[in-house]
Protein backbone atom coordinates (compact mmCIF):
# COMPACT_ATOMS: atom_id res chain seq x y z
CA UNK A 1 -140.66 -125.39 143.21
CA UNK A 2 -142.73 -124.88 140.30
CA UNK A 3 -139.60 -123.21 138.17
CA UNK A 4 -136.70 -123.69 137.07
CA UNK A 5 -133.99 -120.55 137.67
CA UNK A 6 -131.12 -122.02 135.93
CA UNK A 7 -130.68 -123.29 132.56
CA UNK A 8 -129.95 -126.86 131.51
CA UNK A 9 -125.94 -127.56 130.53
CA UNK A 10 -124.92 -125.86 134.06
CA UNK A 11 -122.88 -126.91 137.02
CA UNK A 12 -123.87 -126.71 140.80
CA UNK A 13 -120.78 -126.17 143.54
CA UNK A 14 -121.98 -126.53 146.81
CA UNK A 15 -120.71 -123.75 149.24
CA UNK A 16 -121.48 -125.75 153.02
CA UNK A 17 -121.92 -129.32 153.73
CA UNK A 18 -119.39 -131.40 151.61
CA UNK A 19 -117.84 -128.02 150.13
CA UNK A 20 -116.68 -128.50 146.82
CA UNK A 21 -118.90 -131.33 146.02
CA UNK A 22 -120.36 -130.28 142.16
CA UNK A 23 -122.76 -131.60 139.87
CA UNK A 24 -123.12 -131.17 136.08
CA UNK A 25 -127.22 -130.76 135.11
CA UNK A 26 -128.49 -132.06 132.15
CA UNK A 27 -131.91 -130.37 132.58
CA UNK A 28 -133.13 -126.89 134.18
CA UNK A 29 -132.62 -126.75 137.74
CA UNK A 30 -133.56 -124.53 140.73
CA UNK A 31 -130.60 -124.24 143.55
CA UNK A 32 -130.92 -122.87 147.18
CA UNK A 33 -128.65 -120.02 148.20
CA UNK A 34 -126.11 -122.60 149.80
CA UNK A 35 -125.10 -123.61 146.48
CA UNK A 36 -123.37 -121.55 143.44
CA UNK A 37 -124.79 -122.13 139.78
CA UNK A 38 -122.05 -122.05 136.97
CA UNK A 39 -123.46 -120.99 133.43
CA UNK A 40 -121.06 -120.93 131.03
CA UNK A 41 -120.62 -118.55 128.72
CA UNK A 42 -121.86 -119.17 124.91
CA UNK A 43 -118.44 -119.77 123.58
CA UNK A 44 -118.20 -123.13 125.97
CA UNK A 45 -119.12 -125.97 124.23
CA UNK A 46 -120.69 -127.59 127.56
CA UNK A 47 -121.76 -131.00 127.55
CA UNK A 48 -121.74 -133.95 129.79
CA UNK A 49 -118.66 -135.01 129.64
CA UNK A 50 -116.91 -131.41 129.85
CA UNK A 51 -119.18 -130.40 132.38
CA UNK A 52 -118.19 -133.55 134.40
CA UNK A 53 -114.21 -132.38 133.79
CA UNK A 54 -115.37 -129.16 135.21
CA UNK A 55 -116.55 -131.20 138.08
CA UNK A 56 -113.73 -132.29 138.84
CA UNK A 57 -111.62 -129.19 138.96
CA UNK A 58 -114.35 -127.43 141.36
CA UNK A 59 -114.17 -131.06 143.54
CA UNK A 60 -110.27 -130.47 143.93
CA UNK A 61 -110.57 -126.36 144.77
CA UNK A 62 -113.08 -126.75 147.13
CA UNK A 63 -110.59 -129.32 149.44
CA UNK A 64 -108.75 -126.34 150.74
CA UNK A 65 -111.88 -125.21 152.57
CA UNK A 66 -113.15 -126.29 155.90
CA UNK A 67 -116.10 -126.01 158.43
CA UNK A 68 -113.46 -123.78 160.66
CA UNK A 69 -114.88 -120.34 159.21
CA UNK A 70 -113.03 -120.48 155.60
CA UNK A 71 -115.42 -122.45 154.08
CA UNK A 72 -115.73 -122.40 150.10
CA UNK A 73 -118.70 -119.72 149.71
CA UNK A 74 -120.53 -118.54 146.76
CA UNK A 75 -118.01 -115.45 146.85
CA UNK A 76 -115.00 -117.80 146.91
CA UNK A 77 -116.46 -119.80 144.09
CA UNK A 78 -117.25 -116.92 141.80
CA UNK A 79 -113.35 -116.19 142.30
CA UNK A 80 -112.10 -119.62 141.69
CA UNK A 81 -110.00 -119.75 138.98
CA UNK A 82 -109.98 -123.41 137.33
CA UNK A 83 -106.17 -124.01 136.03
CA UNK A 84 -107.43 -125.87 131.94
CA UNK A 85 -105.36 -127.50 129.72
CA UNK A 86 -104.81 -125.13 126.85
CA UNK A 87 -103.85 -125.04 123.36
CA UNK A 88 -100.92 -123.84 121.36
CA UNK A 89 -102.86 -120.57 121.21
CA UNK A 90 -103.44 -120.70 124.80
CA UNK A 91 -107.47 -121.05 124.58
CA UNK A 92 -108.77 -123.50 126.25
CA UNK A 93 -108.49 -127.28 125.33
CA UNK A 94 -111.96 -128.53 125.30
CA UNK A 95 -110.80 -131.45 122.77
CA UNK A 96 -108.77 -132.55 125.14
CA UNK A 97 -110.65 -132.93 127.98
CA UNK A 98 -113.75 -134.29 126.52
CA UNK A 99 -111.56 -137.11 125.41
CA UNK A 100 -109.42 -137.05 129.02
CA UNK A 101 -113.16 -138.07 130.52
CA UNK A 102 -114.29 -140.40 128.17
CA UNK A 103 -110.99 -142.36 128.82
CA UNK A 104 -111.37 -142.12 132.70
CA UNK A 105 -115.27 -142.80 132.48
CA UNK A 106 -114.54 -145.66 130.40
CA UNK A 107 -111.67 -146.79 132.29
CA UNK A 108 -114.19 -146.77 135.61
CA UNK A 109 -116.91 -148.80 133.35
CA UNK A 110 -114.58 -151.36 133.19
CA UNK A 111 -113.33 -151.51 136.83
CA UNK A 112 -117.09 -152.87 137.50
C-alpha cells in the first residue's frame, strides 16, 4: 500500500476473525474492508490512552457476535452504541477515563 486512507488518532474494530478485537493507531493507517475505521469527531480529545478505553468498550460489544451468521459487521459497528461515563452535564467523561486507563495500565506494569 503506498497510502494511507485513514488518519492517525483512529481506532480499527475488526468485523470477522476475532470480532471485536480493536486497535487504537498512533500513525495513518490503511484497513481492508473486513475491518471498520473509527474517526472521531473533532470535539474528542483522542489520544492513546482514551483511544485504548475506547478499545475496550468495542472488545466487550463485539463478544455478543459469533461465526454462526450474526457476526459483528461494519454495519453493526457503525450502530454500536458505546455506554461512557458521563458528567454532571451528561457529556462525556473523558477526564475520567484517561485517568481510569492510566490506573489499569499502570496497575498491569506492575503485575510484570
Amino acid at each position: 500500500v503506498k497510502e494511507q486512507m485513514f488518519p492517525a488518532h483512529c481506532i480499527t474494530v475488526a468485523s470477522d476473525g476475532c470480532q471485536g478485537a480493536s486497535f487504537y493507531h498512533t500513525y495513518p493507517i490503511s484497513a481492508s474492508n473486513i475491518v471498520s475505521v473509527c474517526v472521531p469527531h473533532n470535539d474528542v480529545p483522542m489520544n492513546e490512552t482514551i483511544g485504548n478505553f475506547l478499545c475496550s468498550l468495542f472488545r466487550k460489544e463485539g463478544e455478543k457476535y459469533s461465526w454462526g451468521g450474526f457476526k459483528y459487521s461494519v454495519d453493526r459497528v457503525r450502530e454500536t452504541r458505546l455506554h461512557l461515563p458521563a458528567t454532571s452535564d451528561g457529556q462525556p467523561d473523558w477526564d475520567y477515563m484517561e485517568s481510569y486507563m492510566k490506573a489499569v495500565m499502570e496497575e498491569s506494569e506492575k503485575s510484570r
